[in-house]
C-alpha atoms as a PDB file:
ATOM      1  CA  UNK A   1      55.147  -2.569 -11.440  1.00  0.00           C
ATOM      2  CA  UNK A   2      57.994  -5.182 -10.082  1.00  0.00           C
ATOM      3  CA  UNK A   3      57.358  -8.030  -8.402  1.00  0.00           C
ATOM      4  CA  UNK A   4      58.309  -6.189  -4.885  1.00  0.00           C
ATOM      5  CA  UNK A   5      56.298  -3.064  -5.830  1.00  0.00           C
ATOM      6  CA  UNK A   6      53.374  -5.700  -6.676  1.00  0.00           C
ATOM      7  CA  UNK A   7      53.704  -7.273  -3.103  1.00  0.00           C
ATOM      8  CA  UNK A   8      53.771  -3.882  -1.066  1.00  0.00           C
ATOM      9  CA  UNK A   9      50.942  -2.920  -2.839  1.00  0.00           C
ATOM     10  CA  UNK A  10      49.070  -5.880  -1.714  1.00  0.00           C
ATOM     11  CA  UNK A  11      49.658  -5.537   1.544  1.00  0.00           C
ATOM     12  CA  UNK A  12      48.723  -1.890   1.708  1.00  0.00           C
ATOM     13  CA  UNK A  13      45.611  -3.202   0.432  1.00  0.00           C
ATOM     14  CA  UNK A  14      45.163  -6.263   2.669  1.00  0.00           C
ATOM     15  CA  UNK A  15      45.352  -3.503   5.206  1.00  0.00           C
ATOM     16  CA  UNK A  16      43.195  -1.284   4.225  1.00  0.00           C
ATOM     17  CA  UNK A  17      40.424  -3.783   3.568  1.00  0.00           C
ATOM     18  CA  UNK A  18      41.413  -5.444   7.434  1.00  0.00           C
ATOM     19  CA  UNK A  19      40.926  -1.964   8.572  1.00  0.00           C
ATOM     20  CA  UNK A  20      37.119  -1.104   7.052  1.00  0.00           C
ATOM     21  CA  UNK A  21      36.007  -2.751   4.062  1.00  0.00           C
ATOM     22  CA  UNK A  22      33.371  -4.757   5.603  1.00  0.00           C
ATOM     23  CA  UNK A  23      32.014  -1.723   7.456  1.00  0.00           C
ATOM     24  CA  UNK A  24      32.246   0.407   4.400  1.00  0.00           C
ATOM     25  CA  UNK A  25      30.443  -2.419   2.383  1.00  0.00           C
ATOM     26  CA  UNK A  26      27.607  -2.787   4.807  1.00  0.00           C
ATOM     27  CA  UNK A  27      26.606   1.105   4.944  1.00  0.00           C
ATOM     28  CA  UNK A  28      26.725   0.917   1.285  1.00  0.00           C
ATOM     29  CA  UNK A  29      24.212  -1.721   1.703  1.00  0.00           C
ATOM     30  CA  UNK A  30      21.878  -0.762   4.064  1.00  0.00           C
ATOM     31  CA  UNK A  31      21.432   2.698   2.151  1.00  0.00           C
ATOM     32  CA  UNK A  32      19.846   0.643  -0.711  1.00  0.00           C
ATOM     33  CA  UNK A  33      18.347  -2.072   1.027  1.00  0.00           C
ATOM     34  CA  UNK A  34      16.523   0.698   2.527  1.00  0.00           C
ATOM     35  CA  UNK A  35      15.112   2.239  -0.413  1.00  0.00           C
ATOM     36  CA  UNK A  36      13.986  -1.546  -1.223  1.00  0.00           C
ATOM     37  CA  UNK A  37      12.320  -2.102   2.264  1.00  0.00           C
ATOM     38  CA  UNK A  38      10.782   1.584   1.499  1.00  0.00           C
ATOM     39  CA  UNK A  39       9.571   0.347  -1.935  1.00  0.00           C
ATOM     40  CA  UNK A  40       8.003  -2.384  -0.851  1.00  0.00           C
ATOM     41  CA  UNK A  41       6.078  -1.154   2.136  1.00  0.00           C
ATOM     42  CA  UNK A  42       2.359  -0.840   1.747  1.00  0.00           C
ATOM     43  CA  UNK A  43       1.291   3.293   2.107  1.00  0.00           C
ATOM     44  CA  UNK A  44      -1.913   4.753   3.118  1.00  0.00           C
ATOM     45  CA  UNK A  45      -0.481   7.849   5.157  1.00  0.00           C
ATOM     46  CA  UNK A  46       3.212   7.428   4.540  1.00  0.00           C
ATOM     47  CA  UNK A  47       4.154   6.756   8.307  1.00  0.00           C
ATOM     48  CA  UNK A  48       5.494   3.186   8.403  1.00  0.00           C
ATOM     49  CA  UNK A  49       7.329   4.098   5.186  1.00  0.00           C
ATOM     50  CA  UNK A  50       8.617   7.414   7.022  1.00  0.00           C
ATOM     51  CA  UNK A  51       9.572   5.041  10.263  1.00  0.00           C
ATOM     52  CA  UNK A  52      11.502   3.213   8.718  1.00  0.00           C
ATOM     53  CA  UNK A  53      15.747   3.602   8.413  1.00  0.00           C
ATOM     54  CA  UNK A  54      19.292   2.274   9.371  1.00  0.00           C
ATOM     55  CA  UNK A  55      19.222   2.087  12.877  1.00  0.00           C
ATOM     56  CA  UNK A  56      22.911   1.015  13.094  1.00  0.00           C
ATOM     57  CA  UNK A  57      25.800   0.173  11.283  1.00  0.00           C
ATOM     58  CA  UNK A  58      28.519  -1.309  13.437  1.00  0.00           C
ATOM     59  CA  UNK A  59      31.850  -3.811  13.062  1.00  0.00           C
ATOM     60  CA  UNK A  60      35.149  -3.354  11.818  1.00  0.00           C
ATOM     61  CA  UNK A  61      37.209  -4.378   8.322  1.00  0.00           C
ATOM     62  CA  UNK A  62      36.482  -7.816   8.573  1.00  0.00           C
ATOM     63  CA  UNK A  63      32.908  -8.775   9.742  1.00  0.00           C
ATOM     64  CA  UNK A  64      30.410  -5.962   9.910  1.00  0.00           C
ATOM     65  CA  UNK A  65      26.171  -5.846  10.259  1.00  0.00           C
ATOM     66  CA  UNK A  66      23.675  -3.097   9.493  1.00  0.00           C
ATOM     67  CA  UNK A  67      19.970  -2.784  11.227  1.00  0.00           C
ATOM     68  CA  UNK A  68      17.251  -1.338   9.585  1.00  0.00           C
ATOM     69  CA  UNK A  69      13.487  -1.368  10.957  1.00  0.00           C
ATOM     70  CA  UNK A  70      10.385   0.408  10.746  1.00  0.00           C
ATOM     71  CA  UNK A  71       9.818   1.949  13.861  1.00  0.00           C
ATOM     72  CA  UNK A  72       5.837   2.803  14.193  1.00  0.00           C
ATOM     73  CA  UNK A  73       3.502   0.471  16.879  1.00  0.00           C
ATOM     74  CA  UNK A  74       1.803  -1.291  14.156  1.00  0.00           C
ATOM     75  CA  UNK A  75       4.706  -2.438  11.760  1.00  0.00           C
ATOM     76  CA  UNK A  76       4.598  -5.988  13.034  1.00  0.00           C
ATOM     77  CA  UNK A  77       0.880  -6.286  12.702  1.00  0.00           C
ATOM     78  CA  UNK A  78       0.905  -4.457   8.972  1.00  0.00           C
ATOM     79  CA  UNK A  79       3.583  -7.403   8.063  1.00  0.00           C
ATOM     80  CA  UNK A  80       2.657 -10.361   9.796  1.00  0.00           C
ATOM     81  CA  UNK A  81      -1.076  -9.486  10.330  1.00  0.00           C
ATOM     82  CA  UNK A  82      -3.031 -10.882  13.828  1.00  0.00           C
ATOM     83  CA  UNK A  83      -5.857  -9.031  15.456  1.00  0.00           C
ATOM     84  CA  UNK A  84      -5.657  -6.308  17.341  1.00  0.00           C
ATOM     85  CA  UNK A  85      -8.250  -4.646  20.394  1.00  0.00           C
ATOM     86  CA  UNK A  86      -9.088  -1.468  21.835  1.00  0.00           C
ATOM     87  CA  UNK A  87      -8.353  -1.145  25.644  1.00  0.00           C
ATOM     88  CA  UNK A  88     -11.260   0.641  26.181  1.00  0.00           C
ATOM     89  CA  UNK A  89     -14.722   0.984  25.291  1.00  0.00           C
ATOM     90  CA  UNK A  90     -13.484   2.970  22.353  1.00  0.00           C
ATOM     91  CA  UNK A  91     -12.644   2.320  18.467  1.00  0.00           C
ATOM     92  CA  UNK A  92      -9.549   1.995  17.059  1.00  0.00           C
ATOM     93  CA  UNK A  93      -9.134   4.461  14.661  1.00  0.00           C
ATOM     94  CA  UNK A  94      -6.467   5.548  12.046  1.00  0.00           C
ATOM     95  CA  UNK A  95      -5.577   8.956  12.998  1.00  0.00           C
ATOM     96  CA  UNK A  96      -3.741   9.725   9.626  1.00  0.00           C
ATOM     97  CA  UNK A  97      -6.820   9.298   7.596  1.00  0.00           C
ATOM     98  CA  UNK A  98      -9.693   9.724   9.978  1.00  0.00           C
ATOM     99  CA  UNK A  99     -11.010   6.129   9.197  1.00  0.00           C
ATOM    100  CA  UNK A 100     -12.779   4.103  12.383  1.00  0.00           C
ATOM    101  CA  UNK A 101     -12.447   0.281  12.687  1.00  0.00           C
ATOM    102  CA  UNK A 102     -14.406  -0.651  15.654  1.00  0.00           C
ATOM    103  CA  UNK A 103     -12.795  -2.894  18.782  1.00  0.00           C
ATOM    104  CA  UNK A 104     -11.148  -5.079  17.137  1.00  0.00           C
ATOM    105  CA  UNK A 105      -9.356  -5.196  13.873  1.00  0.00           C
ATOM    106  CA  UNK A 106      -7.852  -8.706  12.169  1.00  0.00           C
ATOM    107  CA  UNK A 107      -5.892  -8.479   9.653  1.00  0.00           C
ATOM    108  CA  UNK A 108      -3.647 -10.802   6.788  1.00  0.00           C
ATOM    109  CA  UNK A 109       0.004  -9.856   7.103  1.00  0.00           C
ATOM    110  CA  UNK A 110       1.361  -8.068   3.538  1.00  0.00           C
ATOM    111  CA  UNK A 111       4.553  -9.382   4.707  1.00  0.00           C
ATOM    112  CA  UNK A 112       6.469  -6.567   3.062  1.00  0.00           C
ATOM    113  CA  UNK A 113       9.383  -6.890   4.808  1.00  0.00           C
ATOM    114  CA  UNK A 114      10.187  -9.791   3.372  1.00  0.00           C
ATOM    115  CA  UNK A 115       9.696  -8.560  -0.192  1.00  0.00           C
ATOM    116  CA  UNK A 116      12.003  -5.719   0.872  1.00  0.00           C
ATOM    117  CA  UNK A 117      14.412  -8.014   1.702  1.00  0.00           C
ATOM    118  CA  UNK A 118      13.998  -9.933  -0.994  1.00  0.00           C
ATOM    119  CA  UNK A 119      13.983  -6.720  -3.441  1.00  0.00           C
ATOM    120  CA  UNK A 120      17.248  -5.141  -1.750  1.00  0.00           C
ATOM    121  CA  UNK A 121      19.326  -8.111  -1.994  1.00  0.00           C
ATOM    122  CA  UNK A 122      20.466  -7.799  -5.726  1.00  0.00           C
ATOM    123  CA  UNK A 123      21.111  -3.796  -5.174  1.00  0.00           C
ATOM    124  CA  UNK A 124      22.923  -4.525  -1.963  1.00  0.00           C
ATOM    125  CA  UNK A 125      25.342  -7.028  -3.527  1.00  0.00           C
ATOM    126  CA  UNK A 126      26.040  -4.734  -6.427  1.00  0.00           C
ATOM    127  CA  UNK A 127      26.712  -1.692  -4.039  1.00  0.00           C
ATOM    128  CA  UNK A 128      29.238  -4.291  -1.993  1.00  0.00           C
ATOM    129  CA  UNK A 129      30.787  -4.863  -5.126  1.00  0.00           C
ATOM    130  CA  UNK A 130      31.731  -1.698  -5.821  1.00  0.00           C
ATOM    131  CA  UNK A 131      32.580  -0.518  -2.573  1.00  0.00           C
ATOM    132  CA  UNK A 132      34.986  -3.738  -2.928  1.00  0.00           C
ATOM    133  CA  UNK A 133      36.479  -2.405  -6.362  1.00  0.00           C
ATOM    134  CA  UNK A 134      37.464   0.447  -4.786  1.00  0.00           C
ATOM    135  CA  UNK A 135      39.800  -0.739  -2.276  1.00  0.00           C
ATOM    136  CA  UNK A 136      40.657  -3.768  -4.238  1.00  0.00           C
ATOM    137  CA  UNK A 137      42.836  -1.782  -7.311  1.00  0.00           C
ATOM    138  CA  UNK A 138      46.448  -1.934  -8.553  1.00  0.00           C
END
């Protein structure tokens, strides 16, 4: 490859990563951050790990950002923890497994989203990288 061919090559590529790299990149990472967050979460029934996925990946070649969430009423309170009430005379009750609590349940955070996070980092950079090798290439 000449010096010319060399140069039109890099800005085919220059391009091509302006045009979608960085959205490319973070759908590559929010599939495996996902199965991180999903590794991480605490199971009894399976539905917070079930409610969780990639809500949305949006952006262009240049900047680009990925949401992923559980989405079941008691994710915040199985990470953070807090106390919950009934809003009735009633018990709260886990429906999945059949298990009664009383009025009022308090409990310590597992903070699992955080040791998703923490967990998916490493896979996420390494499935950057290669999305990354494949439009950087001679």
């Amino acid at each position: 490859m000449n010096l010319s061919e060399a140069a039109t090559r890099f800005r085919e590529i220059a391009a091509d990563c302006k045009a979608s790299l960085a959205l490319d990149a973070a759908k590559a990472a929010a599939d495996v951050a996902l199965v991180a967050l999903q590794d991480a979460t605490p199971v009894l029934t399976g539905a917070l790990r079930r409610s969780e996925h990639v809500d949305t990946v949006f952006g262009d070649g240049e900047h680009a950002t990925a949401i992923l969430a559980p989405h079941i009423i008691y994710a915040d309170f199985r990470d953070r923890g807090g106390t919950i009430s009934s809003k009735g005379p009633w018990s709260l009750h886990n429906a999945g497994t059949g298990q009664y609590f009383g009025r009022h349940v308090t409990q310590a955070g597992s903070h699992y989203m955080q040791r998703g996070e923490d967990a998916g980092r490493g896979p996420a950079r390494e499935a950057i990288a290669e999305v990354a090798a494949r439009y950087i290439s001679l």
